[in-house]
C-alpha atoms as a PDB file:
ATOM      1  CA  UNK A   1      22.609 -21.303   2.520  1.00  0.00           C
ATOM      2  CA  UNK A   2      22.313 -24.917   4.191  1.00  0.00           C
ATOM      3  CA  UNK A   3      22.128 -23.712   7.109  1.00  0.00           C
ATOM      4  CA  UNK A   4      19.382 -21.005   6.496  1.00  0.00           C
ATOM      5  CA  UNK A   5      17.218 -22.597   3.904  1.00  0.00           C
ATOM      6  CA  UNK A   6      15.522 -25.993   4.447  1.00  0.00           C
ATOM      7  CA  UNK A   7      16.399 -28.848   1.449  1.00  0.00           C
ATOM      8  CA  UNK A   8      12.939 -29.512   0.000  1.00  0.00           C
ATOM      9  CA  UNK A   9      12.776 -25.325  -0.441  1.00  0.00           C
ATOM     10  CA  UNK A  10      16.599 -24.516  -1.478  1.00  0.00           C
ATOM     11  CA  UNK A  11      16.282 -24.665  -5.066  1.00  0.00           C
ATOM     12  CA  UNK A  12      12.853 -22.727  -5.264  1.00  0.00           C
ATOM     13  CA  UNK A  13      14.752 -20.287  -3.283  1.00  0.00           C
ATOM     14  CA  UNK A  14      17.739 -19.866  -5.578  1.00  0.00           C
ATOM     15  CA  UNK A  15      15.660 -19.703  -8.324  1.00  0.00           C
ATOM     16  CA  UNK A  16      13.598 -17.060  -7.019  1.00  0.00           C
ATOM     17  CA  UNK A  17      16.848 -15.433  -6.257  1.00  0.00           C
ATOM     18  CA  UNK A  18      18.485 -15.551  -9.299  1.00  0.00           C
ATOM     19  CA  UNK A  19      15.072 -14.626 -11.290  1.00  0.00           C
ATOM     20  CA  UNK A  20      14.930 -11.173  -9.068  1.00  0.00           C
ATOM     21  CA  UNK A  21      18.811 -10.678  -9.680  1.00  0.00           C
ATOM     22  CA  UNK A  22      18.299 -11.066 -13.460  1.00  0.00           C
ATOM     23  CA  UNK A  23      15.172  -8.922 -13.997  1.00  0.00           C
ATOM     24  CA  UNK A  24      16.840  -5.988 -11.521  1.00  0.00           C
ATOM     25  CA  UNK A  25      20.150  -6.510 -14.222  1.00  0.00           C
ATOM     26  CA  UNK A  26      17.190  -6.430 -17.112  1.00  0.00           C
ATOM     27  CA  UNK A  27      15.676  -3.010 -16.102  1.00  0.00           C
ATOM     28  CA  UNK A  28      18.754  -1.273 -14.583  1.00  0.00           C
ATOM     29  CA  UNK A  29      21.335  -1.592 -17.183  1.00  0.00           C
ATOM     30  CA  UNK A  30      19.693   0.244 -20.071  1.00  0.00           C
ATOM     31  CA  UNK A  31      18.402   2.276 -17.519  1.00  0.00           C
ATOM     32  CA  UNK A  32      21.632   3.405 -16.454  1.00  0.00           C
ATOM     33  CA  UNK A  33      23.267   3.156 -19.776  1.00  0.00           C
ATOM     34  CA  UNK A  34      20.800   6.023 -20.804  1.00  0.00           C
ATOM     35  CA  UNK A  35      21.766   8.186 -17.842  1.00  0.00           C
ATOM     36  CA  UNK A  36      25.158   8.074 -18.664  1.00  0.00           C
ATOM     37  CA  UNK A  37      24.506   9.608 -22.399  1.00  0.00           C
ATOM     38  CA  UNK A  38      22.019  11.844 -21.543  1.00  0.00           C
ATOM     39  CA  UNK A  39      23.833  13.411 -18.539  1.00  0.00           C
ATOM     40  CA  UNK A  40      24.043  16.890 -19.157  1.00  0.00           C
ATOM     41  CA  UNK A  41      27.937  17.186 -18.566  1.00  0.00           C
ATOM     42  CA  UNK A  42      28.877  14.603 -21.229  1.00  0.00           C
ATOM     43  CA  UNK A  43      29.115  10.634 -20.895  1.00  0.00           C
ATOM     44  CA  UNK A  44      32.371  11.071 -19.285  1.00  0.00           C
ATOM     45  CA  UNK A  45      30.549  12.861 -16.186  1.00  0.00           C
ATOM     46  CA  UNK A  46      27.636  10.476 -16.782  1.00  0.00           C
ATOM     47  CA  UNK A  47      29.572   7.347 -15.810  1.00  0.00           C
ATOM     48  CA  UNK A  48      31.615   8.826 -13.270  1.00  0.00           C
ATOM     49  CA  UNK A  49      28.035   9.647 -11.600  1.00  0.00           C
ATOM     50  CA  UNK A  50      26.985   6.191 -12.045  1.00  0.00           C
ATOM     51  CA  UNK A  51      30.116   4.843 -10.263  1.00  0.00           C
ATOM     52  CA  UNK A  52      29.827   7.218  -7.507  1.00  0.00           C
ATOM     53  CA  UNK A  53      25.771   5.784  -7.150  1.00  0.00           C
ATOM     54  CA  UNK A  54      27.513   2.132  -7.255  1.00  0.00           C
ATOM     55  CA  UNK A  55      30.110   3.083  -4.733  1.00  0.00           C
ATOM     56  CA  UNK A  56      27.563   4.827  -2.527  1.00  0.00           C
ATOM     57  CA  UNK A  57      24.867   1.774  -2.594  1.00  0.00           C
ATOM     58  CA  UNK A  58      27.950  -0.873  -2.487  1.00  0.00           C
ATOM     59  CA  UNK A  59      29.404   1.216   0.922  1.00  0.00           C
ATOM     60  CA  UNK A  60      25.394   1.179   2.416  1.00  0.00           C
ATOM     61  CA  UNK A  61      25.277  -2.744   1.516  1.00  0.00           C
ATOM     62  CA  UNK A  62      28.387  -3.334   3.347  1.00  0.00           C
ATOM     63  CA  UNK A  63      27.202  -1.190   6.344  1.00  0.00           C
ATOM     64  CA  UNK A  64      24.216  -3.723   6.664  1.00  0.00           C
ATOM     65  CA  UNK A  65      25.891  -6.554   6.298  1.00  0.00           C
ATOM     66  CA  UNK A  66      27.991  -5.576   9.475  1.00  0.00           C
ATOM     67  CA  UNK A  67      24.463  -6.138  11.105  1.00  0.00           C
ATOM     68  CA  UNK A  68      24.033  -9.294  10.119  1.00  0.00           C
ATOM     69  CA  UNK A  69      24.770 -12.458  12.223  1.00  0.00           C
ATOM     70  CA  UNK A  70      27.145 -15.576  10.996  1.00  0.00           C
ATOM     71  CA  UNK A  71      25.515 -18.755  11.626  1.00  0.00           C
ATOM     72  CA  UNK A  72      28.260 -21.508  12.136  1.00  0.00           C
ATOM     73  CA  UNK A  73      26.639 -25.083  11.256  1.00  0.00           C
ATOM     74  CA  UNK A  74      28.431 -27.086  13.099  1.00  0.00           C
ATOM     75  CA  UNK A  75      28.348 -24.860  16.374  1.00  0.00           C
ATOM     76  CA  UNK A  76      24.521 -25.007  15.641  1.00  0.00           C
ATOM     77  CA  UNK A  77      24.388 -28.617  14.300  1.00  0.00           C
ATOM     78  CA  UNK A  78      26.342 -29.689  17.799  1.00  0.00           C
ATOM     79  CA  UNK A  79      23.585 -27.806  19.750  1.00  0.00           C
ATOM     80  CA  UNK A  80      20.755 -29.828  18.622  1.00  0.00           C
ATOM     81  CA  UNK A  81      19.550 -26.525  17.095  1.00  0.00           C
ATOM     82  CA  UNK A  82      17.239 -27.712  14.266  1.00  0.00           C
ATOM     83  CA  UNK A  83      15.530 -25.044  11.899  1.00  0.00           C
ATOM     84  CA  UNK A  84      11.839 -25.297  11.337  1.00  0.00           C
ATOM     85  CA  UNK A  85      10.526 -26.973   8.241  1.00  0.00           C
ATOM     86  CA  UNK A  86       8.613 -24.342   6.358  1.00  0.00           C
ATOM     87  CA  UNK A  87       5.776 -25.404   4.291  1.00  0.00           C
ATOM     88  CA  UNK A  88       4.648 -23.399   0.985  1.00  0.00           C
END
């Protein structure tokens, strides 16, 4: 994260980060939790739906991160490569 997002903007970043994980958390859980006792089949069937879903979105994540491109910092830092300061 050093390497991708400048100092002065890190911990706005992260913060914005975390906020977005914890309100997804917020609204999905009892969400979920409802789909699992109101599936039709029984809660047993419910949750094992719900894991599939988390399996299936976990497997889709992983097949975009495989897209994504490692940024070494040293390799970069020994370049002279310097990241542009963005202002907000």
């Amino acid at each position: 994260m050093a390497t991708l997002v400048p100092g002065r903007l890190r911990g706005r970043y992260l913060g914005i980060r975390n906020s977005a994980a914890n309100l997804t958390n917020l609204i999905s859980i009892p969400l979920l939790g409802l789909a699992v006792s109101a599936w039709p089949g029984g809660t047993i069937q419910g949750y094992g739906a719900v894991l599939l879903l988390g399996v299936v979105l976990g497997l889709i994540s992983l097949g975009c991160q495989r897209f994504m491109k490692d940024v070494n910092p040293q390799e970069q830092e020994s370049r002279g490569v310097r990241y542009p300061q963005v202002l907000f």
